[in-house]
Protein backbone atom coordinates (compact mmCIF):
# COMPACT_ATOMS: atom_id res chain seq x y z
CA UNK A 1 -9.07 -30.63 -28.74
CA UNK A 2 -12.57 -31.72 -30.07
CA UNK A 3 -13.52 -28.56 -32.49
CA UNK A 4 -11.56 -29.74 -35.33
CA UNK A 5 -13.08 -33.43 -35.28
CA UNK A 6 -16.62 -31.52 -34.77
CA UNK A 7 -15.63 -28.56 -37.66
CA UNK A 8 -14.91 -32.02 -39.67
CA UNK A 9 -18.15 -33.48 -38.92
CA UNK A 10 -20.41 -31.28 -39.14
CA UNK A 11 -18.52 -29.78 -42.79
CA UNK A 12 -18.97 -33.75 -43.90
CA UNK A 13 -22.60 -34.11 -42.87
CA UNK A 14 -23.31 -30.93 -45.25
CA UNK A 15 -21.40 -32.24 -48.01
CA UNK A 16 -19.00 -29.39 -48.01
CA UNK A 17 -15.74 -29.52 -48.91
CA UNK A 18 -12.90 -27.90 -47.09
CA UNK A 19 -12.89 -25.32 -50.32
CA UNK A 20 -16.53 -24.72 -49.72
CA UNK A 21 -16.57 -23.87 -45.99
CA UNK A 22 -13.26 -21.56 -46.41
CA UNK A 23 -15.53 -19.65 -48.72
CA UNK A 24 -18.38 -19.48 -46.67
CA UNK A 25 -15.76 -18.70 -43.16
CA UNK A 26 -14.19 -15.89 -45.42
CA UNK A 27 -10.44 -18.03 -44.66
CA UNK A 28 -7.80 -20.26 -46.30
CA UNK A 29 -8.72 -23.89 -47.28
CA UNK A 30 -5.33 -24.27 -45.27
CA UNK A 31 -7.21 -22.82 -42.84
CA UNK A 32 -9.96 -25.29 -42.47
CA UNK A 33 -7.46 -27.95 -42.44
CA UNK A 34 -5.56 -26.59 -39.92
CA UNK A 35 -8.55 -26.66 -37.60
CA UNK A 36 -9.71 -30.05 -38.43
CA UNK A 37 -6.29 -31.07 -37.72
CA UNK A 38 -6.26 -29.12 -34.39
CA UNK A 39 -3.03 -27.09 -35.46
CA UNK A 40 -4.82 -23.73 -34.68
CA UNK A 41 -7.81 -22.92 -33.22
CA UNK A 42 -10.94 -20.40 -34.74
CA UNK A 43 -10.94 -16.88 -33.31
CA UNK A 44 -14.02 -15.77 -32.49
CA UNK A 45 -15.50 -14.35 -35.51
CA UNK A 46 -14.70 -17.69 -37.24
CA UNK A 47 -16.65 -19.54 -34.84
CA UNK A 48 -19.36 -17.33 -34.83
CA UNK A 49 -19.99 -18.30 -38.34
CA UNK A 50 -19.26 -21.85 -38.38
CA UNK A 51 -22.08 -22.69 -35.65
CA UNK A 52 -24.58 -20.22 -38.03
CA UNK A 53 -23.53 -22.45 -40.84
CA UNK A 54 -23.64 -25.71 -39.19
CA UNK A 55 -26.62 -24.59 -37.46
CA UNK A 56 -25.71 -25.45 -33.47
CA UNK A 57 -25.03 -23.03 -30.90
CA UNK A 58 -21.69 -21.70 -29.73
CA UNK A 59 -21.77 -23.65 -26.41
CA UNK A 60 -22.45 -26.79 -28.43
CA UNK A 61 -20.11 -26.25 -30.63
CA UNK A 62 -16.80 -25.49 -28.29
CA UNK A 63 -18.00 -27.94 -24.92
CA UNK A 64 -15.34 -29.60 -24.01
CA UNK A 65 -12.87 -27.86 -25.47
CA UNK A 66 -13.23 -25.25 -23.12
CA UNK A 67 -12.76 -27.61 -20.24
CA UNK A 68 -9.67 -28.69 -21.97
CA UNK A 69 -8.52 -25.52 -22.44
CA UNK A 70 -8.78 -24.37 -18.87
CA UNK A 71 -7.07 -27.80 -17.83
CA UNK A 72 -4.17 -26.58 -20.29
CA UNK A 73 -3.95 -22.88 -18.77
CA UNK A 74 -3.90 -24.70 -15.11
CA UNK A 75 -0.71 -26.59 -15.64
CA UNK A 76 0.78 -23.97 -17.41
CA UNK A 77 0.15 -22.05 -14.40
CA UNK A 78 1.54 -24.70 -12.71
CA UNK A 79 4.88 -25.12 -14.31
CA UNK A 80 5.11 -21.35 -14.47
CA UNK A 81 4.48 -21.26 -10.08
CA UNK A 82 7.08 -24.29 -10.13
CA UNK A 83 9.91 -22.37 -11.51
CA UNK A 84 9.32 -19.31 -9.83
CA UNK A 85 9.63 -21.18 -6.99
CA UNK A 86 12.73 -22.54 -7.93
CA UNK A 87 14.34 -19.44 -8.40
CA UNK A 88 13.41 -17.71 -5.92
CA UNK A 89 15.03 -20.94 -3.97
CA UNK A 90 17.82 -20.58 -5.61
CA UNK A 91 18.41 -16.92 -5.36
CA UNK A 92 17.84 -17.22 -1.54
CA UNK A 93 20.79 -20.07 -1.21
CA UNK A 94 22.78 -17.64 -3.55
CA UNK A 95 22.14 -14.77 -0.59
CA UNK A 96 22.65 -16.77 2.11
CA UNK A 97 25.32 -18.11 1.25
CA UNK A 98 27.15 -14.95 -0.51
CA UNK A 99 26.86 -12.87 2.42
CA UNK A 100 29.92 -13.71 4.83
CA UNK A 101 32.39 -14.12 1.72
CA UNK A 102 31.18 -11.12 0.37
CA UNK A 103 31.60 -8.72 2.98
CA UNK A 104 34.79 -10.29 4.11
CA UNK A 105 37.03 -10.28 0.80
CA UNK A 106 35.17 -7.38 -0.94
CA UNK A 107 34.15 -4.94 1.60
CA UNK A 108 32.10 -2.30 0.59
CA UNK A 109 31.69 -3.82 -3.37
CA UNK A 110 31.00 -7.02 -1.36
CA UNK A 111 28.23 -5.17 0.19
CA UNK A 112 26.64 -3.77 -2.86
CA UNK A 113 27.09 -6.75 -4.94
CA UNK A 114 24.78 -8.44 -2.15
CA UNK A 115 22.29 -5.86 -2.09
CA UNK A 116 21.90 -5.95 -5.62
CA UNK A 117 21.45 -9.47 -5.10
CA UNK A 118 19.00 -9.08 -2.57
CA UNK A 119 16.66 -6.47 -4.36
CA UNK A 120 16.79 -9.13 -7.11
CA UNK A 121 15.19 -11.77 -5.06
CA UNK A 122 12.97 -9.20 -3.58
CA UNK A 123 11.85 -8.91 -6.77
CA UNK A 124 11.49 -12.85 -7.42
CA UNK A 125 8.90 -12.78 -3.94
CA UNK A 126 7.09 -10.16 -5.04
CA UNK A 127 6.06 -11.55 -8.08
CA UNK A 128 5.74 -15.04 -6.00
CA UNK A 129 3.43 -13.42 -4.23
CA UNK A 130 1.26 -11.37 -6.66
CA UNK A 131 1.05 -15.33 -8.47
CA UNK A 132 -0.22 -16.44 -5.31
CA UNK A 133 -2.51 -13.54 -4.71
CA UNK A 134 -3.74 -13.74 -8.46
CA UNK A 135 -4.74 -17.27 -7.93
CA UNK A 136 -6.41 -17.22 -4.63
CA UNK A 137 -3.30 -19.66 -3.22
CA UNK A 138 -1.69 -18.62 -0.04
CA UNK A 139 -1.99 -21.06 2.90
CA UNK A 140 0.22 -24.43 2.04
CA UNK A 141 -3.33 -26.11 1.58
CA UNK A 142 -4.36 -24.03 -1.14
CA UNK A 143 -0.83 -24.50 -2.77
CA UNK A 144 -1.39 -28.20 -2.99
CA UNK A 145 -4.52 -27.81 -4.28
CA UNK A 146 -3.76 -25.80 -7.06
CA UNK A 147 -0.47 -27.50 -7.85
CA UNK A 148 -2.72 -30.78 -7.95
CA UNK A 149 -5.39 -28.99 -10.63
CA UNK A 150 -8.16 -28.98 -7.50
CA UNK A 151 -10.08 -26.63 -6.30
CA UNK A 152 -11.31 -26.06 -2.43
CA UNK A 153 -14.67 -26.21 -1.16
CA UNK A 154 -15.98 -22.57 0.16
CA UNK A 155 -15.65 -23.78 3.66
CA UNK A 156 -12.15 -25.19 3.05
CA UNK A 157 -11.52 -21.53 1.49
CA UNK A 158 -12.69 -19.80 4.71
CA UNK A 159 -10.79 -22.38 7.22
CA UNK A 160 -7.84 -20.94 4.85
CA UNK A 161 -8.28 -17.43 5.23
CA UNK A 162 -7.88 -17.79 9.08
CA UNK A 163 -4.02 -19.24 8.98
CA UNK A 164 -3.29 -17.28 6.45
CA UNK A 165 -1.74 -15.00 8.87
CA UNK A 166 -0.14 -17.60 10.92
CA UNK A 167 1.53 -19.38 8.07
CA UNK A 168 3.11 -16.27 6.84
CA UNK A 169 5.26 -15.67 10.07
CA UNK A 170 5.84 -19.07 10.99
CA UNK A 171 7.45 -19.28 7.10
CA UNK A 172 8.86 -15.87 8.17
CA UNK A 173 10.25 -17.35 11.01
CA UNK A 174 11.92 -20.82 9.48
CA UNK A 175 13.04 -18.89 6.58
CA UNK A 176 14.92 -16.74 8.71
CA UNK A 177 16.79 -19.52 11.08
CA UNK A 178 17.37 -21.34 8.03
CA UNK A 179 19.17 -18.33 6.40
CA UNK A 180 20.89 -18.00 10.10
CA UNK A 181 21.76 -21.99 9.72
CA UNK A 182 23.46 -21.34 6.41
CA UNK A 183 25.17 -17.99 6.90
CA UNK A 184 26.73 -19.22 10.43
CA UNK A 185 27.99 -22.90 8.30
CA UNK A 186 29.64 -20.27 5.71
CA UNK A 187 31.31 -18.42 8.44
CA UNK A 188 32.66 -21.61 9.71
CA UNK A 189 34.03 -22.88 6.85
CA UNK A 190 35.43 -20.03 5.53
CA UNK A 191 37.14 -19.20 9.19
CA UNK A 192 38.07 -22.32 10.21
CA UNK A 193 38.70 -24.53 6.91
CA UNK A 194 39.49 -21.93 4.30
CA UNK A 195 41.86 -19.96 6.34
């Protein structure tokens, strides 16, 4: 990030030392060094007074680093929608696969292992969903977008809105034959290879 360089600057062009400014910040010369060497970041309060002292304004003083900063929250958004994706991926294979061998050697313990199982990745699609919701991405579209750090145009929003519906139960839909696909190639080995 660019505050500490600029905290470094600016303390150097007044001839202060890193002593003098902690004084003047109320904080640790530790502190100041720690922000110069961008291992922390000032809170609020601290920032407040280092643009009175250096005398530059607050949006001055932090431009750029907020652009960074929302370029660091959008990919950890993005890793964080990447591996709930992945789990919920898994957790579907788990119950698609699980099913047939379940009910057949376990019976009724079979059957609540799996729905135990299934309220789990319930769980994992809600919170898929509230992500999504959260950050305005629903349609595959918007997805890309925001896994690519972009952002759509209003009119590309509004196209969106409109197959928002229609994406949902076509996924619906291929999620459902695929789980069909997968449960009926259990079945088969399990019947025919297995036994």
């Amino acid at each position: 990030m660019d505050i500490g360089n600029k905290i470094k600057k600016y303390r150097e062009q007044r001839n202060l030392s890193q002593d003098d400014l902690a004084l003047k910040v109320f904080v640790s010369r530790q502190t100041i060094s720690n922000w110069e060497t961008n291992k922390s970041y000032p809170d609020i309060k601290s920032l407040s007074l280092l643009t009175n002292i250096f005398g530059v304004s607050l949006d001055e003083f932090v431009k750029g680093d907020i652009d960074m900063m929302r370029r660091e929250i959008k990919k950890e958004k993005v890793k964080e929608f990447h591996l709930l994706n992945y789990v919920f991926l898994i957790e579907m294979l788990i119950l698609a696969i699980a099913a047939y061998p379940l009910f057949k050697f376990f019976d009724t313990l079979g059957v609540i292992i799996w729905l135990l199982l299934f309220i789990v990745t319930f769980i994992t699609a809600t919170i898929a969903e509230k992500f999504k919701k959260d950050n305005n991405v629903e349609t595959y579209k918007e997805i890309l977008a925001f896994l690519e750090g972009k952002s759509l145009t209003y009119e590309e929003r509004q196209q969106e809105k409109g197959k928002r519906v229609y994406q949902k139960i076509v996924f619906a839909m291929v999620a459902a034959l695929l789980a069909l696909v997968l449960c009926l190639i259990v079945i088969f080995i399990i019947d025919n290879v297995l036994m």
